[in-house]
PDB file of N, CA and C in Angstrom:
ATOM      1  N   UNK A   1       0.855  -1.174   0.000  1.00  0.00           N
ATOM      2  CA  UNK A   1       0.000   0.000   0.000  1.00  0.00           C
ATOM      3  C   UNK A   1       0.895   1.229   0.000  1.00  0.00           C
ATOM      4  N   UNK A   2       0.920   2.070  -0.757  1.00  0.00           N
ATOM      5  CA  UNK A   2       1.734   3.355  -1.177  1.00  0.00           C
ATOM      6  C   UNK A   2       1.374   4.261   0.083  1.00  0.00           C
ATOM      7  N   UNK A   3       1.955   5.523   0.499  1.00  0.00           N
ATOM      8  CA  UNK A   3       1.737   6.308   1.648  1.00  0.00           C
ATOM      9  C   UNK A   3       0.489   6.995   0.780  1.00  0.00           C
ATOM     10  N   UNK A   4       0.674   7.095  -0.855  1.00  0.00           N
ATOM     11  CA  UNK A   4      -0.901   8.054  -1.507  1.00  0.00           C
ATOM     12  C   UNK A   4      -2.155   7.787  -1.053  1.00  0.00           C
ATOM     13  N   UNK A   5      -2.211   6.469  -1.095  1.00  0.00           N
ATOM     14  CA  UNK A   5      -3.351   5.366  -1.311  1.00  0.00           C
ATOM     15  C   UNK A   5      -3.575   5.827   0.112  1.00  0.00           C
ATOM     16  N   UNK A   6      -3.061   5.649   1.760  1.00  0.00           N
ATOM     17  CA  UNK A   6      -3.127   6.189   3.304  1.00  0.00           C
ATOM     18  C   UNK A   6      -3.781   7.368   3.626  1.00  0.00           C
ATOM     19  N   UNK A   7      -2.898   8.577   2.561  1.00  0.00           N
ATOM     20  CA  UNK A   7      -3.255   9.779   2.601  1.00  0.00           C
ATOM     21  C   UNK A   7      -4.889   9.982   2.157  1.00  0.00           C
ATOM     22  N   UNK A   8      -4.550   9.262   1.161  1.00  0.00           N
ATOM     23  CA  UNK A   8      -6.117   9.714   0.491  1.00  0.00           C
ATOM     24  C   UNK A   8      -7.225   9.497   1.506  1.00  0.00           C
ATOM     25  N   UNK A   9      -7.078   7.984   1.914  1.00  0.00           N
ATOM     26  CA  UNK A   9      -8.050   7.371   2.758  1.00  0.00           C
ATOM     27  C   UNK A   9      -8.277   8.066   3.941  1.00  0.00           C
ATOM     28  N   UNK A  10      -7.404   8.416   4.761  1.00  0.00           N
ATOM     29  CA  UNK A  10      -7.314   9.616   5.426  1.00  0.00           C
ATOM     30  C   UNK A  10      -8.296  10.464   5.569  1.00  0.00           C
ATOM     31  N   UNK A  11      -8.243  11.597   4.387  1.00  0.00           N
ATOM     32  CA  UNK A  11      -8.610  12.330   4.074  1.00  0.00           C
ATOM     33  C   UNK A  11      -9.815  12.151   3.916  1.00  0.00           C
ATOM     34  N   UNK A  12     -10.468  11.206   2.794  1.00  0.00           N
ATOM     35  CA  UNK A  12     -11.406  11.008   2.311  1.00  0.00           C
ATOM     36  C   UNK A  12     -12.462  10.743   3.637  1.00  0.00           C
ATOM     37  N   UNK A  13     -12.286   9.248   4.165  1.00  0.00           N
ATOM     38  CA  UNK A  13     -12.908   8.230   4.596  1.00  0.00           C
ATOM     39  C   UNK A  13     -13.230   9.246   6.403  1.00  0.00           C
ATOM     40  N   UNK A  14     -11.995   9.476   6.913  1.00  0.00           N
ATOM     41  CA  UNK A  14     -11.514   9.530   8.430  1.00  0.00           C
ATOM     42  C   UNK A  14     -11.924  10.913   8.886  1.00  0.00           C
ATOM     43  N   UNK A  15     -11.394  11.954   7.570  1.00  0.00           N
ATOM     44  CA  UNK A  15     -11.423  13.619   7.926  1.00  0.00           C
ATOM     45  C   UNK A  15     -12.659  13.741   7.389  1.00  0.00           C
ATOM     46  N   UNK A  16     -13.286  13.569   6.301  1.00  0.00           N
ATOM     47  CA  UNK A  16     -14.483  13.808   5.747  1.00  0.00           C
ATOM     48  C   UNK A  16     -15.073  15.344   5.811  1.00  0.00           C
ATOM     49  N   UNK A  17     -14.149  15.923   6.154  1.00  0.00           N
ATOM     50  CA  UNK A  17     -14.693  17.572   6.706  1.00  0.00           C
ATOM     51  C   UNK A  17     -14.105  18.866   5.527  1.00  0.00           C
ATOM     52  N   UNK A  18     -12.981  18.019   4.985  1.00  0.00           N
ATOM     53  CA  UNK A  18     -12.669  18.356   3.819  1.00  0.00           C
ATOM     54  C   UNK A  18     -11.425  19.438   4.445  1.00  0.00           C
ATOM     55  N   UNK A  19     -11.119  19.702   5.754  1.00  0.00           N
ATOM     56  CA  UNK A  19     -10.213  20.644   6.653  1.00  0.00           C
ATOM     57  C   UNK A  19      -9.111  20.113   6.221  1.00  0.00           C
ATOM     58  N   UNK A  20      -8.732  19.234   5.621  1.00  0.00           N
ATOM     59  CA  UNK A  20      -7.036  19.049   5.261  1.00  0.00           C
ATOM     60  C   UNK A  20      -6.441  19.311   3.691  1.00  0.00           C
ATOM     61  N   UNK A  21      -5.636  19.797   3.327  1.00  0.00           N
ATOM     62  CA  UNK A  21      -5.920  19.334   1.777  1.00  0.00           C
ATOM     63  C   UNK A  21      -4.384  18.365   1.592  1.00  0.00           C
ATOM     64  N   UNK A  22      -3.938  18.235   1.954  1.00  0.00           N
ATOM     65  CA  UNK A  22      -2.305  17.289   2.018  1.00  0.00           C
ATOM     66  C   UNK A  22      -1.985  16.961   3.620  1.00  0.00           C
ATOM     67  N   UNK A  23      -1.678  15.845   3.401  1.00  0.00           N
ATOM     68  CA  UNK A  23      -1.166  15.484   5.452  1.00  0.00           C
ATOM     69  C   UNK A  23       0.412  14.760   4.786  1.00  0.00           C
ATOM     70  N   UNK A  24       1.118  15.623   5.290  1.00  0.00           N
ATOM     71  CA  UNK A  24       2.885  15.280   5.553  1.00  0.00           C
ATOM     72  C   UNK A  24       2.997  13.680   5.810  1.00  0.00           C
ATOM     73  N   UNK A  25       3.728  13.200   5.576  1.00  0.00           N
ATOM     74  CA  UNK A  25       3.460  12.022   5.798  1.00  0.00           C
ATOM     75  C   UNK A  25       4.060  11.409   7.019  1.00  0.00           C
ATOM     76  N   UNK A  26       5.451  12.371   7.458  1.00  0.00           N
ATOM     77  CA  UNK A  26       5.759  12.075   8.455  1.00  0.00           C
ATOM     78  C   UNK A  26       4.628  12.772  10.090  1.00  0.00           C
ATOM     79  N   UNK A  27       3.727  13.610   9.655  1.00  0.00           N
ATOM     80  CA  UNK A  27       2.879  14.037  10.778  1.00  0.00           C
ATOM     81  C   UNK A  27       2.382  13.180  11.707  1.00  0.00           C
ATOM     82  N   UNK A  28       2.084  13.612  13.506  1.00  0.00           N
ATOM     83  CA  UNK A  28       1.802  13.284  13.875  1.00  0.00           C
ATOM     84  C   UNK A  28      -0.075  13.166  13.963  1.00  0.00           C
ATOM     85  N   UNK A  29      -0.296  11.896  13.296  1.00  0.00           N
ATOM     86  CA  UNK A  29      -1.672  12.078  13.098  1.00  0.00           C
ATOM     87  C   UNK A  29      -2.648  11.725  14.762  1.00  0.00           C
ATOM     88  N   UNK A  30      -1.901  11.110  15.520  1.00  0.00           N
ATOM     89  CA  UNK A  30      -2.744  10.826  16.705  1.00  0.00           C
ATOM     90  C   UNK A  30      -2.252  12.146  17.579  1.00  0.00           C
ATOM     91  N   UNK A  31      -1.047  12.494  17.783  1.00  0.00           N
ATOM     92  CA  UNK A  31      -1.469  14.010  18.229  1.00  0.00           C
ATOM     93  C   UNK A  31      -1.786  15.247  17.731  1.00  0.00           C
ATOM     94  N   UNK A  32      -2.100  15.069  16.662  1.00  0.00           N
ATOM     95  CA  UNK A  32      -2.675  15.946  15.847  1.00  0.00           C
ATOM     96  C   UNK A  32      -3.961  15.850  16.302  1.00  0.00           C
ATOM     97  N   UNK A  33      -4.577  14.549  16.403  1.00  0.00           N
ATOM     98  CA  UNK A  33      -6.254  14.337  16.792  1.00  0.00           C
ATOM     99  C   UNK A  33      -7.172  13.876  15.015  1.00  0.00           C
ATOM    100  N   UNK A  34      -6.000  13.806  14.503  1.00  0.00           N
ATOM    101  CA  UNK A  34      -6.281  13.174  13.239  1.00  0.00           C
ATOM    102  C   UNK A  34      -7.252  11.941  13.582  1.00  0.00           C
ATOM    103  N   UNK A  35      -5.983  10.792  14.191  1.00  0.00           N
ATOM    104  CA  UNK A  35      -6.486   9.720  14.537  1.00  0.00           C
ATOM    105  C   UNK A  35      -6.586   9.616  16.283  1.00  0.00           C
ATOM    106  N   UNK A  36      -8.075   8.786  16.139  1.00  0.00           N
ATOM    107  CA  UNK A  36      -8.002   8.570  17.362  1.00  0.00           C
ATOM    108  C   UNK A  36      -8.183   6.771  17.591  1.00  0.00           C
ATOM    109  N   UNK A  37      -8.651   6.268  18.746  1.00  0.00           N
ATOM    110  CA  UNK A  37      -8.642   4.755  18.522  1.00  0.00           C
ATOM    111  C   UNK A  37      -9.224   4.530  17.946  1.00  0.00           C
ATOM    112  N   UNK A  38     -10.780   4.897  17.396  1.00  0.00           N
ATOM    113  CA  UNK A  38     -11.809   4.621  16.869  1.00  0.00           C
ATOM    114  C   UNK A  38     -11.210   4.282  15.194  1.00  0.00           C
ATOM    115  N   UNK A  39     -10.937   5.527  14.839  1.00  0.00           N
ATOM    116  CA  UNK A  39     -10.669   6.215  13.533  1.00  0.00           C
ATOM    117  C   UNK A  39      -9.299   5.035  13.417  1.00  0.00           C
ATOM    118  N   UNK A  40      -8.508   4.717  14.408  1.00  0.00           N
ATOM    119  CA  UNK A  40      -7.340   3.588  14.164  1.00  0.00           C
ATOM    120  C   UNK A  40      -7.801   1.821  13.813  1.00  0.00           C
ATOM    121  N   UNK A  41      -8.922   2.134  14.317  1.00  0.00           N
ATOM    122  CA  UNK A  41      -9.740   1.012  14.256  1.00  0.00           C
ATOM    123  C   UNK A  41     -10.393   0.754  13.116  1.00  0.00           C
ATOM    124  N   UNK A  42     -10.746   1.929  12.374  1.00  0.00           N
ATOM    125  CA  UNK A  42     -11.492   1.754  11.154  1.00  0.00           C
ATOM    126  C   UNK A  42     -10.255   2.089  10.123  1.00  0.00           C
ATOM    127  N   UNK A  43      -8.961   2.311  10.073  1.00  0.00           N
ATOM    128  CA  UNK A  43      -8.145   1.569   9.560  1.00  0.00           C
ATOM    129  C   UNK A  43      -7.663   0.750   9.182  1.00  0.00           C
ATOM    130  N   UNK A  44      -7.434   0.554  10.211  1.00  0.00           N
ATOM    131  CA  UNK A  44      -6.950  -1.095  10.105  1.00  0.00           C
ATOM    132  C   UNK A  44      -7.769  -1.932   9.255  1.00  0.00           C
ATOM    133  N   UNK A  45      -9.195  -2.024   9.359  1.00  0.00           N
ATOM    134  CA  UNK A  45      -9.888  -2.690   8.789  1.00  0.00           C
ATOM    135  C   UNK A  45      -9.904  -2.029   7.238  1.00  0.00           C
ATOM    136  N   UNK A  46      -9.687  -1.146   6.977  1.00  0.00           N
ATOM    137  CA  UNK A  46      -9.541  -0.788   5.613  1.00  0.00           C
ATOM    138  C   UNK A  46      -8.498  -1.776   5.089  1.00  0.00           C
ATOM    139  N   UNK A  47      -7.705  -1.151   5.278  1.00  0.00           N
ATOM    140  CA  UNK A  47      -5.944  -1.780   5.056  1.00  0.00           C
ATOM    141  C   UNK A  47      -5.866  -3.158   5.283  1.00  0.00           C
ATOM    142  N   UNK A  48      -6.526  -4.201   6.109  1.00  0.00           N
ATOM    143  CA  UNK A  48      -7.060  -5.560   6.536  1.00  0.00           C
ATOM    144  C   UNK A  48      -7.403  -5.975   5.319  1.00  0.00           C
ATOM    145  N   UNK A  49      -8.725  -5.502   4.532  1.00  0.00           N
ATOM    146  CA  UNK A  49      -9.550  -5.950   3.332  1.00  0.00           C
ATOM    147  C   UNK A  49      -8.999  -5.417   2.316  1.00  0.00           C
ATOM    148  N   UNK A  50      -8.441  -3.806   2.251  1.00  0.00           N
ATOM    149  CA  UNK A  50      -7.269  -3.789   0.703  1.00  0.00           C
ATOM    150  C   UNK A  50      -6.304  -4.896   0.914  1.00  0.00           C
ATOM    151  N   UNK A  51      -5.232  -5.201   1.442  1.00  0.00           N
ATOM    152  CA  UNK A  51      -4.580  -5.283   1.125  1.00  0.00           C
ATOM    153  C   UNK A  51      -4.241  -7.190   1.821  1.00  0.00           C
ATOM    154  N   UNK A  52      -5.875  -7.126   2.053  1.00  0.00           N
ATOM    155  CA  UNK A  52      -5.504  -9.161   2.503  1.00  0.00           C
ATOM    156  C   UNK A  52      -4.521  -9.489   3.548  1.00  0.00           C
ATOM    157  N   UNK A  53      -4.526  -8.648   4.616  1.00  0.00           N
ATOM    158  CA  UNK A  53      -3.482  -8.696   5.620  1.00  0.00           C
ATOM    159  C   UNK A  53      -4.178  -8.930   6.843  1.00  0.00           C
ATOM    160  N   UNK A  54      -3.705  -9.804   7.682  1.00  0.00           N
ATOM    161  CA  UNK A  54      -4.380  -9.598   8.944  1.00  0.00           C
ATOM    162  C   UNK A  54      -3.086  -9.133  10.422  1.00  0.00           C
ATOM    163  N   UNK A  55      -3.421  -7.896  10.892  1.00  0.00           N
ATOM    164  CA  UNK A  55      -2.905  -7.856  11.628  1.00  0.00           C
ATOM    165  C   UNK A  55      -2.620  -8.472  13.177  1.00  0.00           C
ATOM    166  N   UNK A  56      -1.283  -8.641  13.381  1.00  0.00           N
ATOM    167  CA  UNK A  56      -1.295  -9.541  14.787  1.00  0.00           C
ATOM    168  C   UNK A  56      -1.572  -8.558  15.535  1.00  0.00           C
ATOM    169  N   UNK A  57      -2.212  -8.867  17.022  1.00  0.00           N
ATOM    170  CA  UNK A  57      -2.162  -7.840  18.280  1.00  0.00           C
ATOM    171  C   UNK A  57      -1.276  -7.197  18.352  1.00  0.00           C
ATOM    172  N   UNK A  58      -0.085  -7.672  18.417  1.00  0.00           N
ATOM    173  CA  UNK A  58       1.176  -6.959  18.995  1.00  0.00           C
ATOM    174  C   UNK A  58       2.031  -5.996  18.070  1.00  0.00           C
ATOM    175  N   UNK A  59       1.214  -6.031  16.796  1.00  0.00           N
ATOM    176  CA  UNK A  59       1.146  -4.771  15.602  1.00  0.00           C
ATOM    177  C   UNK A  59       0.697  -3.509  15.865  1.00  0.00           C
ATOM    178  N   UNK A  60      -0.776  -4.053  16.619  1.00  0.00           N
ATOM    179  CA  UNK A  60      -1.308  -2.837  16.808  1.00  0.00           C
ATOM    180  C   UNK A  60      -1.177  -2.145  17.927  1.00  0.00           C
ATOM    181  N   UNK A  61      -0.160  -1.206  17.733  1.00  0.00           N
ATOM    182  CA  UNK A  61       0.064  -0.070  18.828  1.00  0.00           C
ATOM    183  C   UNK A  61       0.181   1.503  18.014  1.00  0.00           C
ATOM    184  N   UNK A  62       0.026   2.281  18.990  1.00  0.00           N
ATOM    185  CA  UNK A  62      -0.363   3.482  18.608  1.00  0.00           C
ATOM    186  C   UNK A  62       1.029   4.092  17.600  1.00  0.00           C
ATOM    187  N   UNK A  63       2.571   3.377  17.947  1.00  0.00           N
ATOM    188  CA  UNK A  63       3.656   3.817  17.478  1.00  0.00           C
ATOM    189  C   UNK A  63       3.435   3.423  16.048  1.00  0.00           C
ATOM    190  N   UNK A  64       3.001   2.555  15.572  1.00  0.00           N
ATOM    191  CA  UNK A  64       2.553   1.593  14.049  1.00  0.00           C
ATOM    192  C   UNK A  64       1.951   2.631  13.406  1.00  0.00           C
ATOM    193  N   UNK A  65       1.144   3.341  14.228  1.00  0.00           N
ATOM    194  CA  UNK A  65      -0.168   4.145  13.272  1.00  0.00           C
ATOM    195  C   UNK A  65       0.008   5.572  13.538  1.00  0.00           C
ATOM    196  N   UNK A  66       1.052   6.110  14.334  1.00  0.00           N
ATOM    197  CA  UNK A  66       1.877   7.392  14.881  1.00  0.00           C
ATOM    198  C   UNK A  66       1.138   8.156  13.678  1.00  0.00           C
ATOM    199  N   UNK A  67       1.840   7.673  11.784  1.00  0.00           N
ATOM    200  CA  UNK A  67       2.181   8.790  10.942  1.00  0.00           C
ATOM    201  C   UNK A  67       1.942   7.666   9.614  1.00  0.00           C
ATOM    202  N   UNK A  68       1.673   8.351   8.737  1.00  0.00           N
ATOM    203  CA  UNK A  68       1.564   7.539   7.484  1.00  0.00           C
ATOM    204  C   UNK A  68       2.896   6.982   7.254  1.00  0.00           C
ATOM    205  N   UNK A  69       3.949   7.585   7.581  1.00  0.00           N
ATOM    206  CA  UNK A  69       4.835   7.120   7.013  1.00  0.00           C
ATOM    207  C   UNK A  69       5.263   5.482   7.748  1.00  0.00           C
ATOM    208  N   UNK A  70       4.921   5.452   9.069  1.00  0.00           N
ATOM    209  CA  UNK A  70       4.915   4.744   9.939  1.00  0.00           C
ATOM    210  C   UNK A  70       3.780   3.306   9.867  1.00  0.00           C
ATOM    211  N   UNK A  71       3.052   3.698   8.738  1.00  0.00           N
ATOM    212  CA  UNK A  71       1.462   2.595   8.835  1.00  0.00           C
ATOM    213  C   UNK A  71       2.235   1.691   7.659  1.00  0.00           C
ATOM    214  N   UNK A  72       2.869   2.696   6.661  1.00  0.00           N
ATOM    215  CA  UNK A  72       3.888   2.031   5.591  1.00  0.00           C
ATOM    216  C   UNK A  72       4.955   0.924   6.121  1.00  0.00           C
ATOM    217  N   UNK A  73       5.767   1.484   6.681  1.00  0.00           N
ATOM    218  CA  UNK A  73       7.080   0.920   7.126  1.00  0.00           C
ATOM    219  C   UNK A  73       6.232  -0.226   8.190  1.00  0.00           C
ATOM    220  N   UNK A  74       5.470  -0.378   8.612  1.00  0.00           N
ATOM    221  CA  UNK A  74       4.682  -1.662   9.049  1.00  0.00           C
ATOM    222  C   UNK A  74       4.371  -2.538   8.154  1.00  0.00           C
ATOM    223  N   UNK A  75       3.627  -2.085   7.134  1.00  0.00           N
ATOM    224  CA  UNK A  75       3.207  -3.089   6.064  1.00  0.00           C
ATOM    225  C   UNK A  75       4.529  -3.483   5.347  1.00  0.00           C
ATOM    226  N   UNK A  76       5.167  -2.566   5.118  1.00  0.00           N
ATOM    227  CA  UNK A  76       6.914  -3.007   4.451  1.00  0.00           C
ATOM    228  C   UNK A  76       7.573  -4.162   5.089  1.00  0.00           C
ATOM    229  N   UNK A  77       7.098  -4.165   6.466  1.00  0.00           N
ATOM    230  CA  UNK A  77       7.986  -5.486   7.300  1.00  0.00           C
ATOM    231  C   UNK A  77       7.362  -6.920   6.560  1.00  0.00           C
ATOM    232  N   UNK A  78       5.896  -6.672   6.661  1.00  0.00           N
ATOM    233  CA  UNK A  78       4.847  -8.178   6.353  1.00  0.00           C
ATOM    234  C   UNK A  78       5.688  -8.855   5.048  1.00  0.00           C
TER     235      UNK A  78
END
């Protein structure tokens, strides 16, 4: 999954308010208030069904989902 394909979803799916028009990729999206657990939750399950992955528990921590660039370099390990 490309950091575009993150961003977009992001944007699209999560912000829906239309308040962002580009998110850095290194940003902090959970202290930003971008993401919260909920919104991390309905991630995952995006990214779960694109991309046929199932994440282990011990994946999901808040450092994994910090920053787009960070949701990448997770899926890069799989």
């Amino acid at each position: 999954m490309l950091e575009m394909e993150l961003e977009d979803y992001i944007k699209r799916q999560l912000l829906q308010d239309g308040s962002i028009e580009s998110i850095p990729h290194d940003l902090d999206l959970i202290g930003t208030g971008i993401l919260n657990s909920l919104k991390i939750m309905e991630l995952i399950t995006y990214i779960e069904n694109v991309q046929q992955v199932q994440f282990m528990e011990s994946e999901i921590l808040f450092e994994n989902f910090n920053s787009i660039s960070s949701i990448t370099k997770l899926l890069n390990r799989r």
